[in-house]
Protein backbone atom coordinates (compact mmCIF):
# COMPACT_ATOMS: atom_id res chain seq x y z
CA UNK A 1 17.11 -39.62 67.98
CA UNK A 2 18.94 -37.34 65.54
CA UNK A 3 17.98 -36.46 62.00
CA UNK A 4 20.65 -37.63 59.62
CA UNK A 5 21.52 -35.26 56.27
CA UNK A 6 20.37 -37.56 53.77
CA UNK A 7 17.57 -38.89 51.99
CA UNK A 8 17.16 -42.63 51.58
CA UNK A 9 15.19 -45.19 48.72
CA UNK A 10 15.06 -48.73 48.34
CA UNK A 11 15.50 -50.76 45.58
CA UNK A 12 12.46 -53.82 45.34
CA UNK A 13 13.48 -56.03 43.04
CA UNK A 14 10.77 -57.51 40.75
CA UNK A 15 9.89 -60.24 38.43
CA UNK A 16 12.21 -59.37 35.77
CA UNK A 17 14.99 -59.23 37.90
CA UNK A 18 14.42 -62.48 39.86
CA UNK A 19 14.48 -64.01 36.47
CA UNK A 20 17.83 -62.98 35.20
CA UNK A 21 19.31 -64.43 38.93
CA UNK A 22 17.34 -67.53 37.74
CA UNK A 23 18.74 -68.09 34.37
CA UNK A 24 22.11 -67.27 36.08
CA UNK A 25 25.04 -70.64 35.63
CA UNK A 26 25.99 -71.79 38.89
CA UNK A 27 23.67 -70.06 40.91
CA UNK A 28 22.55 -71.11 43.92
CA UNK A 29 18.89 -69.92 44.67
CA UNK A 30 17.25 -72.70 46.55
CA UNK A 31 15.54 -71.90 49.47
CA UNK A 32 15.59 -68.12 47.90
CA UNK A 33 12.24 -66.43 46.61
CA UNK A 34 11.26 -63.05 44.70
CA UNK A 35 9.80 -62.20 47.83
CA UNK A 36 12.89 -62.93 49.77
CA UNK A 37 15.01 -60.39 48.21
CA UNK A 38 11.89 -57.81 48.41
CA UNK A 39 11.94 -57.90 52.26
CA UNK A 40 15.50 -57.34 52.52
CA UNK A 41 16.02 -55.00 49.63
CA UNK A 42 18.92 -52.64 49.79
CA UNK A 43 18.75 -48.90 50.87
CA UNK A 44 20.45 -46.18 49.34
CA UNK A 45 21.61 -42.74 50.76
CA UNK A 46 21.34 -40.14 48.67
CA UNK A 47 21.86 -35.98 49.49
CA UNK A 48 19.21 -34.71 52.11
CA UNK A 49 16.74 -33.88 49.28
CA UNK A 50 13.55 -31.19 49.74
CA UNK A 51 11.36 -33.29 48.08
CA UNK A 52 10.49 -36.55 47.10
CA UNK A 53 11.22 -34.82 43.23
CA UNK A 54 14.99 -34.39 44.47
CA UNK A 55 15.55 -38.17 45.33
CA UNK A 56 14.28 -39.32 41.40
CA UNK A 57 16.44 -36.77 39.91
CA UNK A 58 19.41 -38.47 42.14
CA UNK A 59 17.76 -41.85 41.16
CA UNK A 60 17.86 -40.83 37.41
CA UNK A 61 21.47 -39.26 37.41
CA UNK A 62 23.10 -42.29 39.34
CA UNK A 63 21.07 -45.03 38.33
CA UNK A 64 23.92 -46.86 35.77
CA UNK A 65 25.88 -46.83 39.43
CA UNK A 66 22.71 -48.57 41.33
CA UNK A 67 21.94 -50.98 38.46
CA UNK A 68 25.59 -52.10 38.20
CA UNK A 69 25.89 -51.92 41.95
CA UNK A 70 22.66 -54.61 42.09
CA UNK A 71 24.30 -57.12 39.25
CA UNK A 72 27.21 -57.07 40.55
CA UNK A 73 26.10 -58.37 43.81
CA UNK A 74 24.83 -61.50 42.38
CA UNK A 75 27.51 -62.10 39.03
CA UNK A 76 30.58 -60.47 38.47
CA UNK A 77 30.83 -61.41 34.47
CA UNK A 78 29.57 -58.43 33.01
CA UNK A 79 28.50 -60.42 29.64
CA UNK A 80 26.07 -62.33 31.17
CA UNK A 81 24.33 -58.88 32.40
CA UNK A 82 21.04 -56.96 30.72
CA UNK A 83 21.33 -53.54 28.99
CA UNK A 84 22.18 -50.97 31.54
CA UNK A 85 19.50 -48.49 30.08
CA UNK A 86 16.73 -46.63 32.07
CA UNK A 87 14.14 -48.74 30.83
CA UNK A 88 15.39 -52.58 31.56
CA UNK A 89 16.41 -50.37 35.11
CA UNK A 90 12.48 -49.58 35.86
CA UNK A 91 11.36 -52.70 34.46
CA UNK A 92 13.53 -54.54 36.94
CA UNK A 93 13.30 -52.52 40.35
CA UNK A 94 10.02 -50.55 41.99
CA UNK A 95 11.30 -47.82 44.12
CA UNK A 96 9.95 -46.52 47.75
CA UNK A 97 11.72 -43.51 48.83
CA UNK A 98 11.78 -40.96 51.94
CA UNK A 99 13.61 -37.13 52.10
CA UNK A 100 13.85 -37.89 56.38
CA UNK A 101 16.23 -40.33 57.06
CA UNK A 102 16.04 -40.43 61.30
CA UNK A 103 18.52 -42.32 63.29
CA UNK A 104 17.48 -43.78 66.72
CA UNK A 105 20.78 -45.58 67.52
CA UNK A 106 23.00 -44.37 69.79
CA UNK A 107 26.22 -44.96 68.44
CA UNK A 108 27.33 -42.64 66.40
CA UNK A 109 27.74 -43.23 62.37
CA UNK A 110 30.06 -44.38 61.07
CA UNK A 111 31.18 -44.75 57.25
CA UNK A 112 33.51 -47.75 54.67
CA UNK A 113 34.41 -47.77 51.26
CA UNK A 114 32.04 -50.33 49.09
CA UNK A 115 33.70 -53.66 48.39
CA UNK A 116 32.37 -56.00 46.46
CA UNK A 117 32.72 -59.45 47.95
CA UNK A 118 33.65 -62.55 45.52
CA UNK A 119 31.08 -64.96 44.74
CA UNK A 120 33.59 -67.54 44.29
């Protein structure tokens, strides 16, 4: 087991957000629920952080990154998304975070570059 030097949260999507995917042309949710994409929500590494205080103020600086990260999974047409502002952003995600992020595989780490995949 090895401590890793980062901090992690993840983002739970919530009603608000399961209702813009909804409302969504063209998409395909069947056999998807709310509580689907809660169980499988994505993780984010942030800097090892002291304190759980540390990880919000990365959350807070970065979060017009995450939100565009999370629409952008599920539509690429930027018209069709909400207000990128701090509010619509807590409205639509609950966040459960940790400052120990502990590894327990034995391979080591390794890194990519983000790339989006086409929903198309």
């Amino acid at each position: 087991m090895y401590e890793v030097n980062r901090s992690v949260f993840l983002l739970m999507p919530l009603e608000p957000f399961w209702a813009w995917l909804q409302s969504l042309p063209d998409m395909a949710l069947e056999g998807l629920s709310l509580a689907d994409l809660q169980r499988d929500a994505n993780a984010y590494l942030v800097p090892p952080c002291d304190d759980v205080d540390d990880v919000w103020t990365e959350i807070e600086t970065r979060y017009q990154e995450i939100f565009a990260a999370e629409l952008a999974d599920w539509c690429e047409d930027e018209s069709l998304w909400p207000d990128v502002h701090p509010e619509v952003f807590n409205d639509w995600f609950d966040i459960q975070l940790s400052t120990v992020v502990t590894d327990l595989a034995r391979q080591d780490l390794s890194r990519e570059a983000f790339q989006p995949f086409s929903l198309n």
